[in-house]
N, C-alpha and C. Protein backbone atom coordinates (compact mmCIF):
# COMPACT_ATOMS: atom_id res chain seq x y z
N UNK A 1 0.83 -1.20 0.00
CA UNK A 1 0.00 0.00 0.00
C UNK A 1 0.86 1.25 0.00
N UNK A 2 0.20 2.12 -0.37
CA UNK A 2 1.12 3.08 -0.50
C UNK A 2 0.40 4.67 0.40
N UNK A 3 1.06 4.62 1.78
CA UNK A 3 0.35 5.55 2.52
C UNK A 3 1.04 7.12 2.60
N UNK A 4 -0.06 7.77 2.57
CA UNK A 4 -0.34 9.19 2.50
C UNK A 4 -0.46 10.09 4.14
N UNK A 5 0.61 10.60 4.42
CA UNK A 5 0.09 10.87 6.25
C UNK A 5 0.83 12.23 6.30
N UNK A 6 -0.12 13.08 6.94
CA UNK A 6 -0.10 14.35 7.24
C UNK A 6 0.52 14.29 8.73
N UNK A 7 1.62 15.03 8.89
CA UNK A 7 2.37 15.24 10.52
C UNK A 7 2.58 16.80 11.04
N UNK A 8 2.14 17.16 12.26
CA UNK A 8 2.49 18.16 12.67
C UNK A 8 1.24 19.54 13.04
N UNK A 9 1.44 20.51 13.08
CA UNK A 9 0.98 21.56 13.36
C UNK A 9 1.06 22.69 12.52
N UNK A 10 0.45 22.76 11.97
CA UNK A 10 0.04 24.25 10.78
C UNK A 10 0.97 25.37 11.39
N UNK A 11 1.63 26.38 10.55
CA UNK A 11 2.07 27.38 11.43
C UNK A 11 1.01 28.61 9.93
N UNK A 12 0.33 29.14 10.60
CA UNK A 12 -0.48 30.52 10.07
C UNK A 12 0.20 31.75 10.27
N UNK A 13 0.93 32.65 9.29
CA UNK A 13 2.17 33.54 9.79
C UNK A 13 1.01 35.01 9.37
N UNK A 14 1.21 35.76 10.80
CA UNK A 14 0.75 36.74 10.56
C UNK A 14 1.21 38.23 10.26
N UNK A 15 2.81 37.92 10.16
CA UNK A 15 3.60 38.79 9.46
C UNK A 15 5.09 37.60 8.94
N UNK A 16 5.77 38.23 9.01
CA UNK A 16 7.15 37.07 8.35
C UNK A 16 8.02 36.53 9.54
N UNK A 17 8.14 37.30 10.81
CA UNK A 17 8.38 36.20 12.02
C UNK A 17 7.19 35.95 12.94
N UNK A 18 6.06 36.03 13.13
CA UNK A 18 4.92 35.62 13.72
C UNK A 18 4.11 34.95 12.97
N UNK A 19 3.69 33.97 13.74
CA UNK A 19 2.98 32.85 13.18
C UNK A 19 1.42 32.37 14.88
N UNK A 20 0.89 32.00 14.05
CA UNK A 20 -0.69 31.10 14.95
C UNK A 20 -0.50 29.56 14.99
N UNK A 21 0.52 28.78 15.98
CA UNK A 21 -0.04 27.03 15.30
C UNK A 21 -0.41 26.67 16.81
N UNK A 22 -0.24 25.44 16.98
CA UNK A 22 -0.27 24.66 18.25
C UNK A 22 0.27 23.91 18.67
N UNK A 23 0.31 23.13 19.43
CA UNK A 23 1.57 22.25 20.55
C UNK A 23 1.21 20.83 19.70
N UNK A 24 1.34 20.49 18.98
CA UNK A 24 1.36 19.27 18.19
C UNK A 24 2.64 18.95 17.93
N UNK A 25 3.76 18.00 18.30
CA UNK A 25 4.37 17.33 17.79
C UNK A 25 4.77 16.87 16.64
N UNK A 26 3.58 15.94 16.04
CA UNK A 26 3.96 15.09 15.05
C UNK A 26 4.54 14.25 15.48
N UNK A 27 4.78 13.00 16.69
CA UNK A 27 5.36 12.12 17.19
C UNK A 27 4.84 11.00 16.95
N UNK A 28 3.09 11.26 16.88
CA UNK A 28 1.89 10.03 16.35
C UNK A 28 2.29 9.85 14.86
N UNK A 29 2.05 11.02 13.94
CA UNK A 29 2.30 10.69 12.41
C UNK A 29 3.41 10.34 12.09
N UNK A 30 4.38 10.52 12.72
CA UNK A 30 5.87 9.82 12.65
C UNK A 30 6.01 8.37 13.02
N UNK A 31 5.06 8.35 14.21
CA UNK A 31 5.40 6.51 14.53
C UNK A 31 4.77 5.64 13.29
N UNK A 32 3.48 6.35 13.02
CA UNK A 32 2.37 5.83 11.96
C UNK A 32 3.60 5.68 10.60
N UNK A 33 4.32 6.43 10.43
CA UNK A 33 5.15 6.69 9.03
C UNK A 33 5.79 5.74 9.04
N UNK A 34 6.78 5.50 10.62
CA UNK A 34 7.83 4.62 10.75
C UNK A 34 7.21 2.82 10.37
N UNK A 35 5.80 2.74 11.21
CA UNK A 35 5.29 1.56 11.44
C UNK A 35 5.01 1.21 9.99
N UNK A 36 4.57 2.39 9.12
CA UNK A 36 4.23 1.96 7.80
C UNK A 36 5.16 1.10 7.03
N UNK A 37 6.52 2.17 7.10
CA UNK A 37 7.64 1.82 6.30
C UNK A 37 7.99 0.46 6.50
N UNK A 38 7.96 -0.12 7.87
CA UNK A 38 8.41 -1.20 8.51
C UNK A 38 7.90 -1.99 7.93
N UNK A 39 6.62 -2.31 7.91
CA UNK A 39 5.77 -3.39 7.26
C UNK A 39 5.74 -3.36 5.68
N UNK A 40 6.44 -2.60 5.32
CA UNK A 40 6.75 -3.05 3.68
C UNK A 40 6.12 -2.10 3.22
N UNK A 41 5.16 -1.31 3.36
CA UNK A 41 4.34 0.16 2.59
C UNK A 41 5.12 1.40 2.62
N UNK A 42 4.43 1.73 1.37
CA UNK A 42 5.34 2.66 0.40
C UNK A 42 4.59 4.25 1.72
N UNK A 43 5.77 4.89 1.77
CA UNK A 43 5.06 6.32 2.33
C UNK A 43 5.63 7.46 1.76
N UNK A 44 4.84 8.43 1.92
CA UNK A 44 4.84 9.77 1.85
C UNK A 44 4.21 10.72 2.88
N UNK A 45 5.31 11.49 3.36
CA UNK A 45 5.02 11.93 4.29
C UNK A 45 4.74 13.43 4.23
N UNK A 46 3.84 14.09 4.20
CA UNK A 46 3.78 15.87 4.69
C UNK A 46 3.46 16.08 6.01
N UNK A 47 4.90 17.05 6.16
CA UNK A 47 5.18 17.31 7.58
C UNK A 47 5.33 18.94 7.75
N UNK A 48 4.92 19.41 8.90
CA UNK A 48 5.58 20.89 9.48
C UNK A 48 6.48 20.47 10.43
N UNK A 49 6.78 19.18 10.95
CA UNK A 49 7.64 18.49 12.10
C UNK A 49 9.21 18.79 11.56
N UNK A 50 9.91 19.12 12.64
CA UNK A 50 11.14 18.70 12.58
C UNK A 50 12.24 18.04 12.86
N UNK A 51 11.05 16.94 13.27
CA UNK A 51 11.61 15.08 13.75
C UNK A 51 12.64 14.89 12.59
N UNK A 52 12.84 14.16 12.51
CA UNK A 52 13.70 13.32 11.44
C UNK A 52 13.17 12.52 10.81
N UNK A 53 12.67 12.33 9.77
CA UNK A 53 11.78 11.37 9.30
C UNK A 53 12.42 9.99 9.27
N UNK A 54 11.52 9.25 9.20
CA UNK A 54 11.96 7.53 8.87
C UNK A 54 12.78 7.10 7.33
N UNK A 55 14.10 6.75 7.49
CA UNK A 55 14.19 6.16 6.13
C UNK A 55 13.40 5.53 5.53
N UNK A 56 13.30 5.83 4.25
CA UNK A 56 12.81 5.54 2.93
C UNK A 56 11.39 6.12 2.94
N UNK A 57 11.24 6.87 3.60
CA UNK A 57 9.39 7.85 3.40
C UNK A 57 9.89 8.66 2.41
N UNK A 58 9.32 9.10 1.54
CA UNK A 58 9.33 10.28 1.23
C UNK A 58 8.66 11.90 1.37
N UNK A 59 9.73 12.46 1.96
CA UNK A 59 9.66 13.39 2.84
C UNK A 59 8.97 14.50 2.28
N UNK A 60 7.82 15.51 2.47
CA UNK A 60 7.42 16.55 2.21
C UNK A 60 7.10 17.72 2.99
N UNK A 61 7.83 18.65 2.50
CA UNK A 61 8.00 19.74 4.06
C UNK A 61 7.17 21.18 3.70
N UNK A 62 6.22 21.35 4.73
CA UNK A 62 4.78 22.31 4.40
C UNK A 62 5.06 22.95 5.74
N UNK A 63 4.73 24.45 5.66
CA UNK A 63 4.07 25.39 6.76
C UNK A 63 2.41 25.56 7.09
N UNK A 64 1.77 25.86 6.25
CA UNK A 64 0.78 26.18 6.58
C UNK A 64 0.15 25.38 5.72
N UNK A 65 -1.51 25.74 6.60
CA UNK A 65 -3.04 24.89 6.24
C UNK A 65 -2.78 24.38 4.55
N UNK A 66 -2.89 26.02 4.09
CA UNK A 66 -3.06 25.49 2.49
C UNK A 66 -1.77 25.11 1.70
N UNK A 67 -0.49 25.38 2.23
CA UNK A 67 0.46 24.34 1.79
C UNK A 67 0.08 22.82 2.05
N UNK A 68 -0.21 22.32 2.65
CA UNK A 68 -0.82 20.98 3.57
C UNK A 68 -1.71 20.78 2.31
N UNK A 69 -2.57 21.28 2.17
CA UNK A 69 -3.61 21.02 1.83
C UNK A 69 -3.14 20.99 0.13
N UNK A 70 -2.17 21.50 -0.71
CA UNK A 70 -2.08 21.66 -2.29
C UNK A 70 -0.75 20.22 -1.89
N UNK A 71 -0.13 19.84 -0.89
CA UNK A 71 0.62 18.75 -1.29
C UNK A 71 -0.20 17.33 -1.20
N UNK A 72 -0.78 17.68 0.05
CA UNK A 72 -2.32 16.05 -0.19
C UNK A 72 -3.20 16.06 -1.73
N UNK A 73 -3.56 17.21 -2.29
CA UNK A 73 -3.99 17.17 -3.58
C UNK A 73 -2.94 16.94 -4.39
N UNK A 74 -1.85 17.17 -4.35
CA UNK A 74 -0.59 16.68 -4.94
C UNK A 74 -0.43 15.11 -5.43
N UNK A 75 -0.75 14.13 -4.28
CA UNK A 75 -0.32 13.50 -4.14
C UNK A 75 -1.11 11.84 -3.99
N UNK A 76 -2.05 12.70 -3.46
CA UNK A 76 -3.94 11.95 -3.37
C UNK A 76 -3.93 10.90 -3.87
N UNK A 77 -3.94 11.09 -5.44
CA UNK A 77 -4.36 9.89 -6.76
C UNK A 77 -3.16 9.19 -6.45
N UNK A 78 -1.75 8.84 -5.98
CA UNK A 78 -1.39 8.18 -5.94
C UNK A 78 -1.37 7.14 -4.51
N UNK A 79 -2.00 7.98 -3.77
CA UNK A 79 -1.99 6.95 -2.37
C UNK A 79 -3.07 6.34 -1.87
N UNK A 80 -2.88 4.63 -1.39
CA UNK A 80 -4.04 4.03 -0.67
C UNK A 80 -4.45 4.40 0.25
N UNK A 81 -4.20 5.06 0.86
CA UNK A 81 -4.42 5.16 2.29
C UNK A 81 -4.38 6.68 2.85
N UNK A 82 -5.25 7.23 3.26
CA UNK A 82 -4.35 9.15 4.03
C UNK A 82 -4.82 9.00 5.34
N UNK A 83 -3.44 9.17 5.98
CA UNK A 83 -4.26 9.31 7.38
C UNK A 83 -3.81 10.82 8.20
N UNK A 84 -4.57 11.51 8.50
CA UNK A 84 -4.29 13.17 8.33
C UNK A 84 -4.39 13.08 10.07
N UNK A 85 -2.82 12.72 10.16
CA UNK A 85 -2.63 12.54 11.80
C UNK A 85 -2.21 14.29 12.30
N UNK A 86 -1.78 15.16 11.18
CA UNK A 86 -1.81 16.46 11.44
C UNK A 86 -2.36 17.61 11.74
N UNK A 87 -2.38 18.40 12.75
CA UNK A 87 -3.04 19.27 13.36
C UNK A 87 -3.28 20.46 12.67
N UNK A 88 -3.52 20.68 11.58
CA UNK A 88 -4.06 21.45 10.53
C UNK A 88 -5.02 22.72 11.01
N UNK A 89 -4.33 23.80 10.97
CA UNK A 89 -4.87 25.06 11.37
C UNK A 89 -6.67 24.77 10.81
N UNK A 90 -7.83 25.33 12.14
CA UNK A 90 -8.77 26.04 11.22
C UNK A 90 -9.46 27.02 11.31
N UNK A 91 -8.24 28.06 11.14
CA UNK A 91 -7.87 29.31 11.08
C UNK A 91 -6.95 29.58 10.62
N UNK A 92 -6.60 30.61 9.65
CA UNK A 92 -5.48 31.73 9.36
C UNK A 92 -5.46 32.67 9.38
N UNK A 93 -4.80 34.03 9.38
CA UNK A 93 -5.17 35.04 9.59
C UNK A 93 -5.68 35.82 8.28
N UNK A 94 -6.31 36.28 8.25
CA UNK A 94 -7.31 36.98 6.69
C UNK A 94 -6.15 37.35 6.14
N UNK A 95 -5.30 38.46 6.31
CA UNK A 95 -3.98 39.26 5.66
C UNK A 95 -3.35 39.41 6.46
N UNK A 96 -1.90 38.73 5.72
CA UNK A 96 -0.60 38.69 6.41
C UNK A 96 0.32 40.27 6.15
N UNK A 97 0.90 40.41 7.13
CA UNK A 97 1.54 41.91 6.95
C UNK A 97 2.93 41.45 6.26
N UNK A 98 3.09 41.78 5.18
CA UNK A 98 4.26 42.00 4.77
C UNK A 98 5.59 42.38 5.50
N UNK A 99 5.46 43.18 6.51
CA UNK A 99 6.21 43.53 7.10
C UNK A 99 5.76 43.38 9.13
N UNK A 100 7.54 43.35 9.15
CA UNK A 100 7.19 42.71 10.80
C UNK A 100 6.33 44.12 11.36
N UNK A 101 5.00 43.37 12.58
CA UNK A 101 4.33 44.16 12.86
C UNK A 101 5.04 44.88 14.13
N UNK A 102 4.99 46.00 14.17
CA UNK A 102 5.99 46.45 15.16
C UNK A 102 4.89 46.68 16.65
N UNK A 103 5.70 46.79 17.81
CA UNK A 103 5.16 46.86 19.08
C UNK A 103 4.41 48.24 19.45
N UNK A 104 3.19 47.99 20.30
CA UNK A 104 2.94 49.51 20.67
C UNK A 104 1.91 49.39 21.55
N UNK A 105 1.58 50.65 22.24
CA UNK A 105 0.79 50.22 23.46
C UNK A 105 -0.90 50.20 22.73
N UNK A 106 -0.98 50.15 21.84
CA UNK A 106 -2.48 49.71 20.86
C UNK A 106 -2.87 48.55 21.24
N UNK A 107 -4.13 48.02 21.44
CA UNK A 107 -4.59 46.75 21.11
C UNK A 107 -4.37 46.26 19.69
N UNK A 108 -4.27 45.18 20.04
CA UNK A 108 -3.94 44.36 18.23
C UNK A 108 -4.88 43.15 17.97
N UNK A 109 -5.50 43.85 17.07
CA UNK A 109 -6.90 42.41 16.55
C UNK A 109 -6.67 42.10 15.01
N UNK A 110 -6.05 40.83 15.63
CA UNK A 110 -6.01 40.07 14.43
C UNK A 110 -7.44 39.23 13.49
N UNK A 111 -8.13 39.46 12.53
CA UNK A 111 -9.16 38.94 11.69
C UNK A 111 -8.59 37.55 11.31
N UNK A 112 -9.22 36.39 11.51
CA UNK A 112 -8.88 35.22 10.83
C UNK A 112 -9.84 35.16 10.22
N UNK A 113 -9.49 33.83 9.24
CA UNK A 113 -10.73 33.57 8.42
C UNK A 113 -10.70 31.77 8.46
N UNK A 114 -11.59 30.88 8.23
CA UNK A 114 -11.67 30.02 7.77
C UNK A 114 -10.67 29.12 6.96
N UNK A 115 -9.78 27.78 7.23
CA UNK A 115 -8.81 27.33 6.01
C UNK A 115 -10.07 26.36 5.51
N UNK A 116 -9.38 25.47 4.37
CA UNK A 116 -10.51 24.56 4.01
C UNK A 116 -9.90 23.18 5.25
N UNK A 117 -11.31 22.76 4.69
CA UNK A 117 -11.00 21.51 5.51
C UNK A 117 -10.42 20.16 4.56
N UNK A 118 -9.23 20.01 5.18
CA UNK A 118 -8.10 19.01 4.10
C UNK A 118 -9.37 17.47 4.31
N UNK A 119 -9.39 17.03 5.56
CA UNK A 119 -9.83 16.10 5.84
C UNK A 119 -11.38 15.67 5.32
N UNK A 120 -12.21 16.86 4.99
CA UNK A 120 -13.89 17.03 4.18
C UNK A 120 -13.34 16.43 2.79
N UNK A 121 -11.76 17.31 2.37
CA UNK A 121 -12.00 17.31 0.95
C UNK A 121 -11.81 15.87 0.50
N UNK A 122 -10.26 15.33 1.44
CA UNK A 122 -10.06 14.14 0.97
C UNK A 122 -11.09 13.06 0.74
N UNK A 123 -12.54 13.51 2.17
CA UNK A 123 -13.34 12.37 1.74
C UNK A 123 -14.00 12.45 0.76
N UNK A 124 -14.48 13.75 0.83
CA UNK A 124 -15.15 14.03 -0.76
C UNK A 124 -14.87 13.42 -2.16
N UNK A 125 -13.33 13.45 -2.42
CA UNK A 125 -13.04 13.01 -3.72
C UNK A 125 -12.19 11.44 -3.35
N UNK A 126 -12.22 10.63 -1.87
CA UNK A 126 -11.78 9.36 -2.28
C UNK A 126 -12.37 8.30 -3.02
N UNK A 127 -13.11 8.61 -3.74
CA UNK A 127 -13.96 7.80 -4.85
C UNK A 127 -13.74 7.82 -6.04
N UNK A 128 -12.44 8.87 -6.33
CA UNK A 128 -12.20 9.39 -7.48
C UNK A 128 -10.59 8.39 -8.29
N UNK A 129 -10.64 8.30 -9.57
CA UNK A 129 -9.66 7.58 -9.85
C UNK A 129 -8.06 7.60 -9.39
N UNK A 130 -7.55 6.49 -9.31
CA UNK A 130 -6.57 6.25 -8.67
C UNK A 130 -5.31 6.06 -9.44
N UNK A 131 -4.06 6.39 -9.49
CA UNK A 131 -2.77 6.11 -10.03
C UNK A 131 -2.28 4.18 -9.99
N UNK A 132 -3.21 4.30 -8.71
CA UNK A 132 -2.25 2.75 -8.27
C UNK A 132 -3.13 1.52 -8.54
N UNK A 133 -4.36 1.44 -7.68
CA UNK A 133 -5.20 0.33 -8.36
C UNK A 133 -6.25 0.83 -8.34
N UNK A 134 -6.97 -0.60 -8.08
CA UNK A 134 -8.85 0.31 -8.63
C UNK A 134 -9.23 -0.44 -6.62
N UNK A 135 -8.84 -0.65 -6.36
CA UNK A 135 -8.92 -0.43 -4.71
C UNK A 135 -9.53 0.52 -4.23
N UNK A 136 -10.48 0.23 -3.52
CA UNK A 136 -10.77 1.69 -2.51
C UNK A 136 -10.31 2.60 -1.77
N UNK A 137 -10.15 3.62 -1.93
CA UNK A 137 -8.73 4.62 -0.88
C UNK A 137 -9.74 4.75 0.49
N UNK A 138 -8.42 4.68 1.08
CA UNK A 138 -9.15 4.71 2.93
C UNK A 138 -8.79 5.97 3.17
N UNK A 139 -9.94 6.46 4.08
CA UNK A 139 -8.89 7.95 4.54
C UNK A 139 -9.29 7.77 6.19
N UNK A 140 -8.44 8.02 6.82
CA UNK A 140 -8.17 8.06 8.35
C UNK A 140 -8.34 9.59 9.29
N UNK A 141 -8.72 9.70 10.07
CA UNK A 141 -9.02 11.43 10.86
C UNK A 141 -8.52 10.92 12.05
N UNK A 142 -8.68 12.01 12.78
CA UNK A 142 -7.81 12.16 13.97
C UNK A 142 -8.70 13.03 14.74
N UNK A 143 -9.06 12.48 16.20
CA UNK A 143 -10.16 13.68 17.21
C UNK A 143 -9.37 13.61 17.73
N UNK A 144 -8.60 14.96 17.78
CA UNK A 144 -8.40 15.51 19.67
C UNK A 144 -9.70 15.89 20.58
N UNK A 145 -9.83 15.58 21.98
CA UNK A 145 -11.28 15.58 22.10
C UNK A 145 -11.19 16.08 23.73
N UNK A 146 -11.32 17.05 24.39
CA UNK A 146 -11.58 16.89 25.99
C UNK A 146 -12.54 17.00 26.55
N UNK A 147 -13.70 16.45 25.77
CA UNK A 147 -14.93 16.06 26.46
C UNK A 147 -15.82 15.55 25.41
N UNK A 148 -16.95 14.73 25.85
CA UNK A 148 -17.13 13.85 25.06
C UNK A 148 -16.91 12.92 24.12
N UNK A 149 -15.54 12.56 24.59
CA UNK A 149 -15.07 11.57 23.35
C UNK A 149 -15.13 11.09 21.94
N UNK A 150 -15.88 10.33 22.34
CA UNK A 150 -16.76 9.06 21.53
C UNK A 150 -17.58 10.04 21.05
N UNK A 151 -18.24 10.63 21.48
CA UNK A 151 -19.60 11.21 20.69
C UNK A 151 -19.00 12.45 19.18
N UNK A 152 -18.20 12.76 19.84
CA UNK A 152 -17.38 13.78 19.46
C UNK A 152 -16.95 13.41 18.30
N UNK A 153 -15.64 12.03 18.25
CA UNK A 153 -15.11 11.28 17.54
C UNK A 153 -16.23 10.75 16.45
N UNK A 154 -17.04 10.54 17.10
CA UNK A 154 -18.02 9.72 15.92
C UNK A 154 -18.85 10.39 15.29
N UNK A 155 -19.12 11.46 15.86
CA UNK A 155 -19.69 12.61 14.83
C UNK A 155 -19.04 12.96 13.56
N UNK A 156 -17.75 13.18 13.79
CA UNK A 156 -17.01 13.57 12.41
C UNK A 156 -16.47 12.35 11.85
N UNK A 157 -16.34 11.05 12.25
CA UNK A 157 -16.41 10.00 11.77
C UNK A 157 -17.85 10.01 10.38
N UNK A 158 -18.71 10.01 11.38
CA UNK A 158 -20.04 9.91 10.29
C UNK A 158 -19.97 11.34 9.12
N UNK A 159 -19.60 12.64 9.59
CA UNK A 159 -20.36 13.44 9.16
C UNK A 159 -18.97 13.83 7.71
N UNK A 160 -18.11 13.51 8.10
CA UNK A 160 -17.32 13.49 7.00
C UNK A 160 -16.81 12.39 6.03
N UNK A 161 -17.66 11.20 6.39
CA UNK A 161 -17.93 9.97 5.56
C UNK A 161 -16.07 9.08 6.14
N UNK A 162 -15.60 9.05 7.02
CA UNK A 162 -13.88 8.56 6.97
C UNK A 162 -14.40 7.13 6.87
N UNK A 163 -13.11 6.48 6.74
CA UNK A 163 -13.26 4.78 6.75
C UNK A 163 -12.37 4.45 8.74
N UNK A 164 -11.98 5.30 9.46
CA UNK A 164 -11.28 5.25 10.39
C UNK A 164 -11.22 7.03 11.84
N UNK A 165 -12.04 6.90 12.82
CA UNK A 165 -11.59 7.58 13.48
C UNK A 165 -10.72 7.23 14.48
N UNK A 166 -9.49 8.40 15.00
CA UNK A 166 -8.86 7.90 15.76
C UNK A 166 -9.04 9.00 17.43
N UNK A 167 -9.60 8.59 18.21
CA UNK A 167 -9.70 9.80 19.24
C UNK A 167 -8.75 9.40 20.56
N UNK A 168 -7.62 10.76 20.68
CA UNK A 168 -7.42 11.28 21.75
C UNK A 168 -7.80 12.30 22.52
N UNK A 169 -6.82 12.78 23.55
CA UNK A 169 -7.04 13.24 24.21
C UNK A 169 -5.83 14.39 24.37
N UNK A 170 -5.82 15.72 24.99
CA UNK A 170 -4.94 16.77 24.95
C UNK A 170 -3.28 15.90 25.62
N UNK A 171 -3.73 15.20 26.88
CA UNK A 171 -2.20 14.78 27.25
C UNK A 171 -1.49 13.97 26.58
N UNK A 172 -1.89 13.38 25.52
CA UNK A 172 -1.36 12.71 24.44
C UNK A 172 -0.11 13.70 23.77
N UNK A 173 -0.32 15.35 23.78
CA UNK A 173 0.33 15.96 22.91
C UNK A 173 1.70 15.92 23.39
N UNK A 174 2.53 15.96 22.43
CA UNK A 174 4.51 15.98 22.99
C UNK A 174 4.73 14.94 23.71
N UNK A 175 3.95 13.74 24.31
CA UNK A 175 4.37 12.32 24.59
C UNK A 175 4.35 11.17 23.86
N UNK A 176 5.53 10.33 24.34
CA UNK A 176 5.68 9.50 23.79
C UNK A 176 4.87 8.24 24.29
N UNK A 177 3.68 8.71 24.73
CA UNK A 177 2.63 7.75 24.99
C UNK A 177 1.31 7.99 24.65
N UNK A 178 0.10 7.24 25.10
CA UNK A 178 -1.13 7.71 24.61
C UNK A 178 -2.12 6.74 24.87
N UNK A 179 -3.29 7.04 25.07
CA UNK A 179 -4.79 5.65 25.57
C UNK A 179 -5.39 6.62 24.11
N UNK A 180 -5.58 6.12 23.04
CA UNK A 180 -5.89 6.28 22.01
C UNK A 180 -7.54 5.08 22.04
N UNK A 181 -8.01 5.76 21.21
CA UNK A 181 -9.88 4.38 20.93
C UNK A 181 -10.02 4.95 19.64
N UNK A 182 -10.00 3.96 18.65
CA UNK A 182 -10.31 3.53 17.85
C UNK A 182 -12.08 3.27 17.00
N UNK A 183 -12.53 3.68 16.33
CA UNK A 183 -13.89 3.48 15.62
C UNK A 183 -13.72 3.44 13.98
N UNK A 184 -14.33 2.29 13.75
CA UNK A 184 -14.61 2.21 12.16
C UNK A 184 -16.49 1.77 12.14
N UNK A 185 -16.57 2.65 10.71
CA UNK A 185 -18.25 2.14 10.34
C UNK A 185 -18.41 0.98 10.53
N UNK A 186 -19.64 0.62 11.35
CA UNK A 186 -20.35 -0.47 11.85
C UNK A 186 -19.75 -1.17 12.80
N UNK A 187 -18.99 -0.81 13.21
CA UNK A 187 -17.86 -1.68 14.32
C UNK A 187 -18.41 -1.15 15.80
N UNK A 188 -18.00 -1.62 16.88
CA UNK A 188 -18.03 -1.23 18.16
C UNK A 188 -16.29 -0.50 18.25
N UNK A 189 -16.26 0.46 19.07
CA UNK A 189 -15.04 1.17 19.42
C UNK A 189 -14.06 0.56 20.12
N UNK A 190 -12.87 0.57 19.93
CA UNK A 190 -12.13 -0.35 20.06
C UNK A 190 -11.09 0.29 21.02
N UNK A 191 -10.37 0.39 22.07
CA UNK A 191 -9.83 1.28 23.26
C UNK A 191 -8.88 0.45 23.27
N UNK A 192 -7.35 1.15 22.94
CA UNK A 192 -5.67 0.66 23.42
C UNK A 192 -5.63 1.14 24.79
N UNK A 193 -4.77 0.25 25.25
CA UNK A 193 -4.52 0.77 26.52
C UNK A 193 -3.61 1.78 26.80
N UNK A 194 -2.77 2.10 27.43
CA UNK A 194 -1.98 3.22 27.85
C UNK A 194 -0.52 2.70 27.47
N UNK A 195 -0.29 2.92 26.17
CA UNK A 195 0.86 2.52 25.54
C UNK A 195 2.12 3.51 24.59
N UNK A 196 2.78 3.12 24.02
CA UNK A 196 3.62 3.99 23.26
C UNK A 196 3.48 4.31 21.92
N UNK A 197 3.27 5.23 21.24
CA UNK A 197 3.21 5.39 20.65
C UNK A 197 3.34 4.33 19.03
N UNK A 198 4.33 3.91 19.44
CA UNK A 198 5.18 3.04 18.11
C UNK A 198 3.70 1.89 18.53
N UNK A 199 3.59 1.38 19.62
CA UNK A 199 2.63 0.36 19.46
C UNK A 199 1.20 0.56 18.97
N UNK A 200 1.29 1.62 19.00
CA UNK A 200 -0.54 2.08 18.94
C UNK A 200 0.06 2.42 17.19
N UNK A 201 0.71 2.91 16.61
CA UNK A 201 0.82 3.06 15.03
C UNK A 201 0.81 1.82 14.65
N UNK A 202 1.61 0.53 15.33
CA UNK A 202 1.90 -0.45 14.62
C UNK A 202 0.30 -1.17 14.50
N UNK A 203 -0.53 -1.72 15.44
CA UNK A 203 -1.52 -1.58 15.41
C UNK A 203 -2.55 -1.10 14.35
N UNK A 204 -2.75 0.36 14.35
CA UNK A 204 -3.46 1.43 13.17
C UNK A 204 -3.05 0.74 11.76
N UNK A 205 -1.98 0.50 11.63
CA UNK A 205 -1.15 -0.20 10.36
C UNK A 205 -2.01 -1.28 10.03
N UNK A 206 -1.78 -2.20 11.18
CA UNK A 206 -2.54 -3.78 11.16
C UNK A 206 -3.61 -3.69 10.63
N UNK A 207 -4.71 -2.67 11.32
CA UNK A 207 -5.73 -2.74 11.06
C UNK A 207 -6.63 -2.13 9.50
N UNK A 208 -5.87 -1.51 9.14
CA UNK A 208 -5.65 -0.64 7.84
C UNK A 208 -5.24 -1.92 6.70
N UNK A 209 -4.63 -2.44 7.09
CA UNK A 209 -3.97 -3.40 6.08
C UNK A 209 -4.74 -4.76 6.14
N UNK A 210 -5.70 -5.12 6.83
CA UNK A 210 -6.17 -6.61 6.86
C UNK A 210 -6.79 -6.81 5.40
């Protein structure tokens, strides 16, 4: 198979050294990359991370939402699998200042606007022809969630059509651990225990690949 995985945290720059992202890692989409490679699948990776990627991925290096978003359309028709383990701004700021915004005792209101949603679009068009086979492309999401879980998780499970939700939780972020639960259509939810990372990707892999 040949997997498609988004890593990291959007950075939204609201002049040329200020930027909007969040405390995302990329430590999950990296194990997911590594676990891929391991088991014999082809990867490609788009990252804002500055982990080190896994030999033999091929590496793709993005800042922001809609960079993210023109290398997954990039790249789409050729991959089985996307799993958009990346924390993808949804927000940017309307207009970026050309120039650094300088200090002053003013309030400063920044206007954002809306990015697209990478994860709507991919489901939207995974029905669409493929480079590699005539296979069905899976696409995978990711809930960060601190309340309501499951309900949460399975809402955008359903409402954006995925073949895979994956829901955590905020203390998951920058560790190398995680109690990750699992949901696919028609299935009952499936709960890892409090493990490492590499095990919970290797896993996601397994289950992706049966």
């Amino acid at each position: 198979m040949h997997f498609l995985i988004t890593v990291g945290g959007t950075r939204e720059y609201i002049d040329p050294v200020r930027f909007i992202s969040n405390a995302s890692s990329g430590k999950m989409g990296y194990a997911l990359a590594t676990a891929a490679n391991k088991a014999g699948h082809k990867v490609t990776l788009i990252s804002t991370s500055d982990l080190q990627p896994p030999v033999g991925a091929n590496f793709v290096g993005v800042d922001s939402a809609a960079e993210m978003l023109a290398s997954v359309k990039k790249f789409f028709a050729k991959c089985d699998c996307l799993i958009m383990a990346a924390a993808a701004a949804d927000y940017t700021p309307s207009k970026k200042s050309k120039t650094k915004v300088k200090k002053s005792n003013r309030t400063l209101t920044i206007k954002l606007k809306p990015t697209v949603d990478i994860l709507a679009w991919a489901s939207k068009h995974k029905h669409e022809r493929r480079d590699t086979s005539d296979r069905q492309r899976i696409v995978v999401g990711f809930a960060l969630e601190d309340r309501n879980i499951r309900r949460n998780a399975e809402k955008k499970l359903k409402e954006k059509n995925l073949d895979m939700i994956i829901a955590n939780t905020p203390d998951s972020i920058g560790s190398d651990r995680a109690c990750v639960q699992i949901k696919l259509p028609d299935r009952k939810w499936l709960k890892l225990p409090y493990t490492t990372k590499t095990q919970i990707a290797e896993k996601i892999v397994d289950l992706l690949t049966r």
